[in-house]
PDB file of N, CA and C in Angstrom:
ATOM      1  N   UNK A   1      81.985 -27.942-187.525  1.00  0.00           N
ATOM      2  CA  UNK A   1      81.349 -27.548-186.282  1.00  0.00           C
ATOM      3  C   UNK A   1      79.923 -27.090-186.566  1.00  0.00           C
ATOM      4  N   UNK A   2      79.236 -27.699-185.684  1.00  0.00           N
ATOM      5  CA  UNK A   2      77.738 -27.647-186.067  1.00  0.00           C
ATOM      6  C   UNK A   2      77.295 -26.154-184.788  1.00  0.00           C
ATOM      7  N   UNK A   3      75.927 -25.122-185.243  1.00  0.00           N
ATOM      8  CA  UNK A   3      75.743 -24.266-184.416  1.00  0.00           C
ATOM      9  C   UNK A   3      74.684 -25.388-183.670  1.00  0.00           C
ATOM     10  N   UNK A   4      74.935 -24.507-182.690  1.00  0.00           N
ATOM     11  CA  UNK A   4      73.755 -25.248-181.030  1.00  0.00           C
ATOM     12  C   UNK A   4      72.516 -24.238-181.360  1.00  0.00           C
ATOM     13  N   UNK A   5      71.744 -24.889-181.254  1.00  0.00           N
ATOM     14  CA  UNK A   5      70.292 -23.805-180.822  1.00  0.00           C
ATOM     15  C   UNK A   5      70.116 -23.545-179.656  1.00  0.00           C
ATOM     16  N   UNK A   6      69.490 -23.004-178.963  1.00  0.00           N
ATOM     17  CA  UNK A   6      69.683 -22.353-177.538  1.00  0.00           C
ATOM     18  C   UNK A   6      67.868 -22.154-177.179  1.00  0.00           C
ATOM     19  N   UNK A   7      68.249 -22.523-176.427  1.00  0.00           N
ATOM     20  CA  UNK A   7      66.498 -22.202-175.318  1.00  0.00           C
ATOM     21  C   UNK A   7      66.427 -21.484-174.570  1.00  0.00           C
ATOM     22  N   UNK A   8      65.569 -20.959-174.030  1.00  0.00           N
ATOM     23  CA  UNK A   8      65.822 -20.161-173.134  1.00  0.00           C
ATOM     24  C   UNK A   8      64.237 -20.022-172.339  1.00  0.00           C
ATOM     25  N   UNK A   9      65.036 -21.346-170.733  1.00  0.00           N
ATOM     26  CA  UNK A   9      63.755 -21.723-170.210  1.00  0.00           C
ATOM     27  C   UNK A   9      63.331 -20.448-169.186  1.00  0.00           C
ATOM     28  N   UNK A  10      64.311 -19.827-168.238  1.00  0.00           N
ATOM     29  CA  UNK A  10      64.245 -19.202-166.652  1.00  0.00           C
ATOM     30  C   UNK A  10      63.897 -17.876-166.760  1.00  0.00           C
ATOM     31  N   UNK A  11      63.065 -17.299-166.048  1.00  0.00           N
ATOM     32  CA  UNK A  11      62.854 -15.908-165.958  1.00  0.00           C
ATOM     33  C   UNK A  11      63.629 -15.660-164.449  1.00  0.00           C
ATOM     34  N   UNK A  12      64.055 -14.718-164.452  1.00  0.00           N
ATOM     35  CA  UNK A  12      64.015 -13.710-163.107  1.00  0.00           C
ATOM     36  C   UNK A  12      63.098 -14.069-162.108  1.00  0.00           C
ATOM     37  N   UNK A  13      63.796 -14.152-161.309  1.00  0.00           N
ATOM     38  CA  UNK A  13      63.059 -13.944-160.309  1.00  0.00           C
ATOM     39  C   UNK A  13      62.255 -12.472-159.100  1.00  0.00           C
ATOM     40  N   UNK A  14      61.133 -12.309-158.487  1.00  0.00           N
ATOM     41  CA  UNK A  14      60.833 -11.457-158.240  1.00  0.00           C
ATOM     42  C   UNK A  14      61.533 -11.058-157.028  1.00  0.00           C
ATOM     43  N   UNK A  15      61.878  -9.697-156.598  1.00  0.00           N
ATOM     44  CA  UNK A  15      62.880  -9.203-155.820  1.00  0.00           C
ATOM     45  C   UNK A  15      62.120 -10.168-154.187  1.00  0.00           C
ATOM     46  N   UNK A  16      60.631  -9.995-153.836  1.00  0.00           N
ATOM     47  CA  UNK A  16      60.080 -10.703-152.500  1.00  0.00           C
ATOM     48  C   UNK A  16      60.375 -12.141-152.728  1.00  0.00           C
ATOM     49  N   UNK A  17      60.311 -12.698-153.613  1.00  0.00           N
ATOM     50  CA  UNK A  17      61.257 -13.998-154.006  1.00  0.00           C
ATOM     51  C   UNK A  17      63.001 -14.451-153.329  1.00  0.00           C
ATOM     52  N   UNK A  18      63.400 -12.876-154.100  1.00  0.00           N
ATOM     53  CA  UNK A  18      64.687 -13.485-153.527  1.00  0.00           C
ATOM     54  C   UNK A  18      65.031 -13.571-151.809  1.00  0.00           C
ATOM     55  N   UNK A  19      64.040 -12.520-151.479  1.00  0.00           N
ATOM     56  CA  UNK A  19      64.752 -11.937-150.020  1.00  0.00           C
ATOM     57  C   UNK A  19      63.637 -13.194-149.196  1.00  0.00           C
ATOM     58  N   UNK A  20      63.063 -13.860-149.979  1.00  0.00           N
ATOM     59  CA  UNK A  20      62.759 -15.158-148.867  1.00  0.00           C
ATOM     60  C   UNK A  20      63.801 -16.476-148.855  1.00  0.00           C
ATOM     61  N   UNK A  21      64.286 -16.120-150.287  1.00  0.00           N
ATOM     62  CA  UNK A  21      65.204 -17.046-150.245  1.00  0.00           C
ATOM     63  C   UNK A  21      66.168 -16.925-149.451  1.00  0.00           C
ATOM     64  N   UNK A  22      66.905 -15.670-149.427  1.00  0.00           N
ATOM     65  CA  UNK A  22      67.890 -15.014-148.471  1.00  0.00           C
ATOM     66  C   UNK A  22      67.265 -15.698-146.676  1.00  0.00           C
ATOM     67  N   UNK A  23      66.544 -15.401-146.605  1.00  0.00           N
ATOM     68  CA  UNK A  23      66.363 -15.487-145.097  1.00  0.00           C
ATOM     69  C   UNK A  23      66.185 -16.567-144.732  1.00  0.00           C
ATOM     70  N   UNK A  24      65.333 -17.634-145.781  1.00  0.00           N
ATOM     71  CA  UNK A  24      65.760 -19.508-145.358  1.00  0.00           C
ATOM     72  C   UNK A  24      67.319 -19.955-145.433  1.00  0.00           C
ATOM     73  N   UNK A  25      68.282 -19.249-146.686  1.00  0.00           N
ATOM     74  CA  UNK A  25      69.446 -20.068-146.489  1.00  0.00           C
ATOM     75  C   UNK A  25      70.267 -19.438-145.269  1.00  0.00           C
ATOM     76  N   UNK A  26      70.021 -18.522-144.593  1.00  0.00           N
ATOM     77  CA  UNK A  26      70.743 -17.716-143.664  1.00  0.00           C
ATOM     78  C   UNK A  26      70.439 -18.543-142.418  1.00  0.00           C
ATOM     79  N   UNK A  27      69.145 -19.125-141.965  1.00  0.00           N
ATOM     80  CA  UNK A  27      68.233 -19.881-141.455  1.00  0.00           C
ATOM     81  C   UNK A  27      68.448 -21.277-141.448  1.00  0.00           C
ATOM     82  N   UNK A  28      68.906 -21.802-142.492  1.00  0.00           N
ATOM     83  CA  UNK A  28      69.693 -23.084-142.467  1.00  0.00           C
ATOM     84  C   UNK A  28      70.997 -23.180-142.584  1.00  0.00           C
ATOM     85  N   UNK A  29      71.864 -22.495-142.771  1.00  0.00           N
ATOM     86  CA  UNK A  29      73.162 -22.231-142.896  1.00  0.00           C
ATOM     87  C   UNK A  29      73.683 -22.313-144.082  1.00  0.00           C
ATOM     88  N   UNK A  30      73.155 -22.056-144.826  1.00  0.00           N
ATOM     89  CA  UNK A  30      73.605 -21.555-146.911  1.00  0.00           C
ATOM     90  C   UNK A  30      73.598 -20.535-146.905  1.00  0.00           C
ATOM     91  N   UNK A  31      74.646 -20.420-147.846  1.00  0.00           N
ATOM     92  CA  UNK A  31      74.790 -19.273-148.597  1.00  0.00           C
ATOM     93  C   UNK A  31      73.854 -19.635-150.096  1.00  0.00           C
ATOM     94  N   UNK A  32      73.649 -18.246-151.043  1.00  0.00           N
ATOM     95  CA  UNK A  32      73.017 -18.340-152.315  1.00  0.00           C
ATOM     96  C   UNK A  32      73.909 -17.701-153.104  1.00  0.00           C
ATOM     97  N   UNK A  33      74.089 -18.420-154.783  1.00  0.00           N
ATOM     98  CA  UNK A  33      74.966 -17.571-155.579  1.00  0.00           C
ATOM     99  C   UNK A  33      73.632 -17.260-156.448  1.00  0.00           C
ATOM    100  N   UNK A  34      73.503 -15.990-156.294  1.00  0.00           N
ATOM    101  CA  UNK A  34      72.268 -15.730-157.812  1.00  0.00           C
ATOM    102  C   UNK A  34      73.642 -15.493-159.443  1.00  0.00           C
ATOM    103  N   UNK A  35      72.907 -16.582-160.236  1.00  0.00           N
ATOM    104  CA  UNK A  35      73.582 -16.498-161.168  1.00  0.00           C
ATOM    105  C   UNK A  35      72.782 -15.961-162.765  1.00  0.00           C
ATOM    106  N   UNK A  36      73.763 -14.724-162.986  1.00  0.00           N
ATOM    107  CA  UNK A  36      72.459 -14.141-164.559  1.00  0.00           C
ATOM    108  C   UNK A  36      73.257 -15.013-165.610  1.00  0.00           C
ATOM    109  N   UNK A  37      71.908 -14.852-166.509  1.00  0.00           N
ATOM    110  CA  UNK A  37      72.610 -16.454-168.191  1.00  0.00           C
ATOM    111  C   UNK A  37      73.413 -17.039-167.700  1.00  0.00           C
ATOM    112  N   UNK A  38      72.534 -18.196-166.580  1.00  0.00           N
ATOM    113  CA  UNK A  38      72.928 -19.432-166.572  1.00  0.00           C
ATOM    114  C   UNK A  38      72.892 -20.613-167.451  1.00  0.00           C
ATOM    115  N   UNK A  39      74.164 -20.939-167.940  1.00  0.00           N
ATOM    116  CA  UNK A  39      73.454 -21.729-169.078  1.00  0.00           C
ATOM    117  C   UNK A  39      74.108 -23.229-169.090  1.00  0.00           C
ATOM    118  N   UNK A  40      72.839 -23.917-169.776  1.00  0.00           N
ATOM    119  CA  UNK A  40      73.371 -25.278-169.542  1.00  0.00           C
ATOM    120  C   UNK A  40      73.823 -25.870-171.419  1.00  0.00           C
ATOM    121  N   UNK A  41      74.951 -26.767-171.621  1.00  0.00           N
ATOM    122  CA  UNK A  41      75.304 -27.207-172.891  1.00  0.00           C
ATOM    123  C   UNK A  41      75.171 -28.607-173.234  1.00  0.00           C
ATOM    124  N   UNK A  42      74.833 -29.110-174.376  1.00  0.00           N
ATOM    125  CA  UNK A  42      74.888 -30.265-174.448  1.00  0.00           C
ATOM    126  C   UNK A  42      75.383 -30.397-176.102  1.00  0.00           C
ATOM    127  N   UNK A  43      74.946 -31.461-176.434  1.00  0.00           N
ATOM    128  CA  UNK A  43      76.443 -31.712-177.674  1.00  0.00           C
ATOM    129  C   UNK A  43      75.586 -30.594-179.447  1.00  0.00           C
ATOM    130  N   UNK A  44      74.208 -30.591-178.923  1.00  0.00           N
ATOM    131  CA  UNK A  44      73.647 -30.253-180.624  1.00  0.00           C
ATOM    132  C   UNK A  44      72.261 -29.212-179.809  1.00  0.00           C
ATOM    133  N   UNK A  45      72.440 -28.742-178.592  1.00  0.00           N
ATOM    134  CA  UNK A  45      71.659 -27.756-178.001  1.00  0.00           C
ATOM    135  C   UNK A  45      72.141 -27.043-176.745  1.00  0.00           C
ATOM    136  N   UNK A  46      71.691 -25.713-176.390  1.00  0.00           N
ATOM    137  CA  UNK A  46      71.689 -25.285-175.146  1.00  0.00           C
ATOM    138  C   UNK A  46      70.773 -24.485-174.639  1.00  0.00           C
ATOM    139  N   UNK A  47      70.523 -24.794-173.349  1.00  0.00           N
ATOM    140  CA  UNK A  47      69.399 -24.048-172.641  1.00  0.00           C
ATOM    141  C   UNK A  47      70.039 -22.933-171.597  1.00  0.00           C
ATOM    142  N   UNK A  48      69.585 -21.879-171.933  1.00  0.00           N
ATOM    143  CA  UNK A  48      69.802 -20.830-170.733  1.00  0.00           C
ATOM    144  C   UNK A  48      68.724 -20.251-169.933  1.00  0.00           C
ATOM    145  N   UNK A  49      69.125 -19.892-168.858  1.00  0.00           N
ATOM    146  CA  UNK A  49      68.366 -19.592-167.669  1.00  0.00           C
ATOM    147  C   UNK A  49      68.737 -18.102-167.240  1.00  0.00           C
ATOM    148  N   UNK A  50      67.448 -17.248-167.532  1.00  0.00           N
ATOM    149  CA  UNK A  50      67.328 -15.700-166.922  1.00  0.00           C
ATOM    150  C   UNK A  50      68.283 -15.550-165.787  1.00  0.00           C
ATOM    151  N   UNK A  51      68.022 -16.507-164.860  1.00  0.00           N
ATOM    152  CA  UNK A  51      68.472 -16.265-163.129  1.00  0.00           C
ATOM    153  C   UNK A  51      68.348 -17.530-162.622  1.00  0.00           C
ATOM    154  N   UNK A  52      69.461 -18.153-161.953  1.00  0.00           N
ATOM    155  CA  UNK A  52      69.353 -19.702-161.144  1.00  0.00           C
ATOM    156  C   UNK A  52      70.148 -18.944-159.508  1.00  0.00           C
ATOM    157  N   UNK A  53      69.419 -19.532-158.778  1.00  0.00           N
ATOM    158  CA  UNK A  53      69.838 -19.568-157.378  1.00  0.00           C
ATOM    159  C   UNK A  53      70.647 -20.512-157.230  1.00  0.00           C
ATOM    160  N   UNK A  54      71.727 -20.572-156.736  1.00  0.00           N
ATOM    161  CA  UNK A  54      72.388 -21.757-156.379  1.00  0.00           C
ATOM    162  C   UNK A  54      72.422 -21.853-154.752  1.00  0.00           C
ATOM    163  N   UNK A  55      72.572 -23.156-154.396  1.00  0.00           N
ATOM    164  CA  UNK A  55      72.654 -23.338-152.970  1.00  0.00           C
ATOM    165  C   UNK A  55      73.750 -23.690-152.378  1.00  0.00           C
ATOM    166  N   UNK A  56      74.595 -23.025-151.659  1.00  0.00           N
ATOM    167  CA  UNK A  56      76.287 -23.270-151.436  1.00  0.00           C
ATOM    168  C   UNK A  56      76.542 -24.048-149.590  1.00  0.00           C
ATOM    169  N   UNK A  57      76.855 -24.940-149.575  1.00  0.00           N
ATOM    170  CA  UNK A  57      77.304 -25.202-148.273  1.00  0.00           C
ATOM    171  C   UNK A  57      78.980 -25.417-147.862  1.00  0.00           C
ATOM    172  N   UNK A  58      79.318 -24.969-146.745  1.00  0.00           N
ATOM    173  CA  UNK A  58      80.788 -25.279-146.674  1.00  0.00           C
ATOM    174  C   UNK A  58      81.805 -24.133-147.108  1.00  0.00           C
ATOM    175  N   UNK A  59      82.902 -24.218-146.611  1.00  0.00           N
ATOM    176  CA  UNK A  59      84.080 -23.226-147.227  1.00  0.00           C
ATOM    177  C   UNK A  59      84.246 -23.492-148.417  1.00  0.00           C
ATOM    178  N   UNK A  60      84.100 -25.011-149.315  1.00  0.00           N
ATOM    179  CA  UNK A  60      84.445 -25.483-150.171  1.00  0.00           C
ATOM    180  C   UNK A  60      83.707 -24.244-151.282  1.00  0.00           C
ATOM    181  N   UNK A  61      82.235 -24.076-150.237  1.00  0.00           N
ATOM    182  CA  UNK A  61      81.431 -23.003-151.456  1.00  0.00           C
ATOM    183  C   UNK A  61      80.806 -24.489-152.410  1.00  0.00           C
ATOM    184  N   UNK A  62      80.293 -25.851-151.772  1.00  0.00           N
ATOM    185  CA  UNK A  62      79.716 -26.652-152.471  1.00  0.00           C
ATOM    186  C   UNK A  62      78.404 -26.477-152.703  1.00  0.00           C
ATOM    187  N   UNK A  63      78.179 -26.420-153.903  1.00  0.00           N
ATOM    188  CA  UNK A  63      76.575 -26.165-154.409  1.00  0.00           C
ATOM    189  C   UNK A  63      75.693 -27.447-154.446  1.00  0.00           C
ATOM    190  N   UNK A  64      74.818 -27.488-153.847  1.00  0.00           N
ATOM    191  CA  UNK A  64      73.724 -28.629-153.459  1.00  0.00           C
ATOM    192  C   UNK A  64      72.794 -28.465-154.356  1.00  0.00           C
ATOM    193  N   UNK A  65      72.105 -27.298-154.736  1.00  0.00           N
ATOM    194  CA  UNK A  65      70.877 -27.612-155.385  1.00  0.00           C
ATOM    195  C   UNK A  65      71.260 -26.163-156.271  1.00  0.00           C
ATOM    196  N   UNK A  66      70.292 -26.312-157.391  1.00  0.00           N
ATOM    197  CA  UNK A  66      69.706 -25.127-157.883  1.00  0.00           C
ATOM    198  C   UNK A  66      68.241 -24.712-157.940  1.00  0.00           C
ATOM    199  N   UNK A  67      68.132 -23.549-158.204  1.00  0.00           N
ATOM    200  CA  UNK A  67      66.425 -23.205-158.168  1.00  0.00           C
ATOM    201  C   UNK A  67      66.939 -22.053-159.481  1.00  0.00           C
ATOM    202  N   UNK A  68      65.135 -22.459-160.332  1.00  0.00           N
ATOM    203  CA  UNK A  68      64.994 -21.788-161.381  1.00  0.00           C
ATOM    204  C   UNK A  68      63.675 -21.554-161.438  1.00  0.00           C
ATOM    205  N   UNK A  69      63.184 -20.682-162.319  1.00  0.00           N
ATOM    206  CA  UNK A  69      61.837 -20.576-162.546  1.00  0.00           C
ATOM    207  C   UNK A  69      61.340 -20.528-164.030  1.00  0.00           C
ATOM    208  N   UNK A  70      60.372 -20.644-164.111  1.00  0.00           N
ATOM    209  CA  UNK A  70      59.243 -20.112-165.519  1.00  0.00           C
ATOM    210  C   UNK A  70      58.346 -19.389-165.492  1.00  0.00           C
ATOM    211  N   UNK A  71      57.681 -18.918-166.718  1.00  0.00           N
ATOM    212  CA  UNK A  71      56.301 -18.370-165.863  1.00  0.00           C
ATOM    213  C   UNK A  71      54.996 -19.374-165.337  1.00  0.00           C
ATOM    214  N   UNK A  72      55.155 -20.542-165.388  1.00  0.00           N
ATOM    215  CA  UNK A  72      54.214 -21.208-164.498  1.00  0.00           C
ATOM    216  C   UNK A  72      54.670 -21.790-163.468  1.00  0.00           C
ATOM    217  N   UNK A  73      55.790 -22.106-162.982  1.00  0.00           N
ATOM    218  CA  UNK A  73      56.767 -22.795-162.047  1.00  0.00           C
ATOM    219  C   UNK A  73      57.643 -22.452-161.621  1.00  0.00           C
ATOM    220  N   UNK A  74      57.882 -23.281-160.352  1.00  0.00           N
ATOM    221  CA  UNK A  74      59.221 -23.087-159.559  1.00  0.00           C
ATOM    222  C   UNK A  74      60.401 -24.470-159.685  1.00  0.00           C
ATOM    223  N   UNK A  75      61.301 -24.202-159.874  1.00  0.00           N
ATOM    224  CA  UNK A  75      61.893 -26.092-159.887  1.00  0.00           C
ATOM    225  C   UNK A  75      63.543 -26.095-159.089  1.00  0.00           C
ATOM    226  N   UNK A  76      63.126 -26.611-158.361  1.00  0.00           N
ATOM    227  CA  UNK A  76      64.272 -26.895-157.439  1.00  0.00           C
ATOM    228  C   UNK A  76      64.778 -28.640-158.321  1.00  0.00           C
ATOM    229  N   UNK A  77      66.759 -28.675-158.509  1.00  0.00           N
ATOM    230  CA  UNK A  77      67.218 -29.833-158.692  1.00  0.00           C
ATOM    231  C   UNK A  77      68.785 -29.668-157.863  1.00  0.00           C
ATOM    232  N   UNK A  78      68.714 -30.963-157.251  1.00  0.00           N
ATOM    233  CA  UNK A  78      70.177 -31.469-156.675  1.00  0.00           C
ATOM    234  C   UNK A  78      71.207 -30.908-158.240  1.00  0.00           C
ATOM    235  N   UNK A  79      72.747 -31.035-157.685  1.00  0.00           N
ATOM    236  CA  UNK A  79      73.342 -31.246-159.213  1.00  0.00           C
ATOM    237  C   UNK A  79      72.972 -32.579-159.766  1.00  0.00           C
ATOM    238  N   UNK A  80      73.070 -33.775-158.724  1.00  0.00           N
ATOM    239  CA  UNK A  80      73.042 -34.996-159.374  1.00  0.00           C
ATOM    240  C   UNK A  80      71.510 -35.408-158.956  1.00  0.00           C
ATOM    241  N   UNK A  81      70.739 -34.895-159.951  1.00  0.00           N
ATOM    242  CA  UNK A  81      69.673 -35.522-159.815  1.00  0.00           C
ATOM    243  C   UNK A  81      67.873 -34.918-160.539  1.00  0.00           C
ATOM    244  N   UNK A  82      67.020 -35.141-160.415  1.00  0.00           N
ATOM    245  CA  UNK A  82      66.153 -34.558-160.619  1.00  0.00           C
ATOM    246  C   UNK A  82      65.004 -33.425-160.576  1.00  0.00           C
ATOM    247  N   UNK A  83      65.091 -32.411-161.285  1.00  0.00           N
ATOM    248  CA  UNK A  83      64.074 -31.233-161.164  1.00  0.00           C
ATOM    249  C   UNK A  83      62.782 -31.757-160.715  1.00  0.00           C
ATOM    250  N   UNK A  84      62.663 -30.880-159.342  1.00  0.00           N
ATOM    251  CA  UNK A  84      61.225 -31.493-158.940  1.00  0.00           C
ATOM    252  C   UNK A  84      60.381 -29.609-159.221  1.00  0.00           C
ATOM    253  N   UNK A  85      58.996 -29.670-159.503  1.00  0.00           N
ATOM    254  CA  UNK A  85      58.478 -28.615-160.135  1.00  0.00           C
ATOM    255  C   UNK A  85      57.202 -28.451-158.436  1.00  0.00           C
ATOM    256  N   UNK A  86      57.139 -26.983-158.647  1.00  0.00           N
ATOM    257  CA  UNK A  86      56.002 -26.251-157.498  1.00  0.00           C
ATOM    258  C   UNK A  86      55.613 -24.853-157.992  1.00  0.00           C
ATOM    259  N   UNK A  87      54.561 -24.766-157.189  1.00  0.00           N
ATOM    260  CA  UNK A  87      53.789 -23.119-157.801  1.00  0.00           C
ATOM    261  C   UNK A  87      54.644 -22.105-157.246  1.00  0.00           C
ATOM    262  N   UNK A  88      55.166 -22.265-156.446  1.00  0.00           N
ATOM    263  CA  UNK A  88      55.908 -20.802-156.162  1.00  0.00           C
ATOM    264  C   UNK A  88      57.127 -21.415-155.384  1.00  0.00           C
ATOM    265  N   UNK A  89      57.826 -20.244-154.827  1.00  0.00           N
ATOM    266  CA  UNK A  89      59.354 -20.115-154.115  1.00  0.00           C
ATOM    267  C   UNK A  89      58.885 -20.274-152.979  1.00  0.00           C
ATOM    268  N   UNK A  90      57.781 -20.208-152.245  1.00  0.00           N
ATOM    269  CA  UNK A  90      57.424 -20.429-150.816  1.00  0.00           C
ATOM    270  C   UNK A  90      57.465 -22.078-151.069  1.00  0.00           C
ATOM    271  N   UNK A  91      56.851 -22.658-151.840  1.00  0.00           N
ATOM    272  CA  UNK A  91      56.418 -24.023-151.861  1.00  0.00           C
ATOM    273  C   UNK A  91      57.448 -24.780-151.791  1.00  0.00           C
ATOM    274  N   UNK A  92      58.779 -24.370-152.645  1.00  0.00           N
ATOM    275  CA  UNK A  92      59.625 -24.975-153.097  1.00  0.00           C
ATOM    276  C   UNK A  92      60.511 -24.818-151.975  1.00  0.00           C
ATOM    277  N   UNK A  93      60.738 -23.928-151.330  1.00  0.00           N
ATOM    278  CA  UNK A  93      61.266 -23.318-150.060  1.00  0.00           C
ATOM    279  C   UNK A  93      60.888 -24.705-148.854  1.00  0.00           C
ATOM    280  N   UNK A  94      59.379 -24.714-148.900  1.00  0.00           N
ATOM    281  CA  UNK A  94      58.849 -25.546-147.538  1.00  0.00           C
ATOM    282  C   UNK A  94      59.017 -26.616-147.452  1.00  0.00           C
ATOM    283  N   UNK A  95      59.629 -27.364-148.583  1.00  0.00           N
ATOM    284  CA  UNK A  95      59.668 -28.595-149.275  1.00  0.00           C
ATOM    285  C   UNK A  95      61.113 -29.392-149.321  1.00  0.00           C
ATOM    286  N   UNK A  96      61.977 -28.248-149.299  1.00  0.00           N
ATOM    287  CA  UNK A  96      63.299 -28.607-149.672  1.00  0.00           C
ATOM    288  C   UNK A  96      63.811 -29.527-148.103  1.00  0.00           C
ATOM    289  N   UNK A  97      64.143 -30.433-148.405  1.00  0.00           N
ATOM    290  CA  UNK A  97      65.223 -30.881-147.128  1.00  0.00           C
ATOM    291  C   UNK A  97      66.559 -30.959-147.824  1.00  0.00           C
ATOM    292  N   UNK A  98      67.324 -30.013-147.041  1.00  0.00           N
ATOM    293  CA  UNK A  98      68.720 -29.827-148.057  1.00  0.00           C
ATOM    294  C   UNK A  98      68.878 -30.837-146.573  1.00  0.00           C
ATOM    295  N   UNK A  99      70.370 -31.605-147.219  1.00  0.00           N
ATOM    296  CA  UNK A  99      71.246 -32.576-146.280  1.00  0.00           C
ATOM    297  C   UNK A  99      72.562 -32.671-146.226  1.00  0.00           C
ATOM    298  N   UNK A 100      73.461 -32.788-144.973  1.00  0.00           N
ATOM    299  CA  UNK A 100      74.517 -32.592-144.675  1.00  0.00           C
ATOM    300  C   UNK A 100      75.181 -34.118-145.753  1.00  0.00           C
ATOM    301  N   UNK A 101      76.018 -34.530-146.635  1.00  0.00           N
ATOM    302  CA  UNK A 101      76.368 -35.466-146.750  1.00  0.00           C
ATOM    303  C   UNK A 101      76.026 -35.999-148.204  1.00  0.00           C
ATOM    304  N   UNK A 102      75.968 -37.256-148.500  1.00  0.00           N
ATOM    305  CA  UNK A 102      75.916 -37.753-150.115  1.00  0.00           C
ATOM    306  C   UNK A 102      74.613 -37.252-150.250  1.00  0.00           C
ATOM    307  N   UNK A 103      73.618 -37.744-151.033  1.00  0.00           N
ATOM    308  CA  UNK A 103      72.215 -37.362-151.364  1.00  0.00           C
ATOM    309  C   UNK A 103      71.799 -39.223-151.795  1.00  0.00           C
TER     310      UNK A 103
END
């Protein structure tokens, strides 16, 4: 068994950060899971994340997107699909079209 090295991309997010987030998914009808050492694995590395927002729709509690940050960026990604990058949580916020259905 080989050790993983570990990264560690996401900072925290700032508290006026979260409570905008709060008030768009309340606003579109999401819920948010804030998740601490979020971490992602792969076979010979892993990356962890300070703080990921998740985006929940449904009783199921189905997660649509995540949001993470750095200190130069914001990056919103579907599960199945691609991190798109912005200067802040407003941007990434104004930008998002979350959708009822496949993607």
């Amino acid at each position: 068994m080989t050790e993983r090295e570990c990264h560690v991309r996401g900072l925290a997010f700032d508290i006026a950060d979260l409570i905008l987030v709060r008030y768009w998914a309340e606003r579109h009808n999401y819920r948010i899971s804030i998740r601490l050492d979020h971490g992602v694995f792969a076979e010979e590395h892993a990356e962890e994340y300070e703080e990921v927002i998740a985006f929940l729709e449904g009783p199921s509690s189905l997660c649509r997107l995540i949001m993470w940050r750095d200190a130069a960026a914001v990056f919103v990604q579907p599960l199945a699909g691609r991190a798109r990058q912005y200067k802040s949580v407003k941007e990434a916020l104004d930008s998002m079209r979350l959708r009822r259905g496949p993607w």
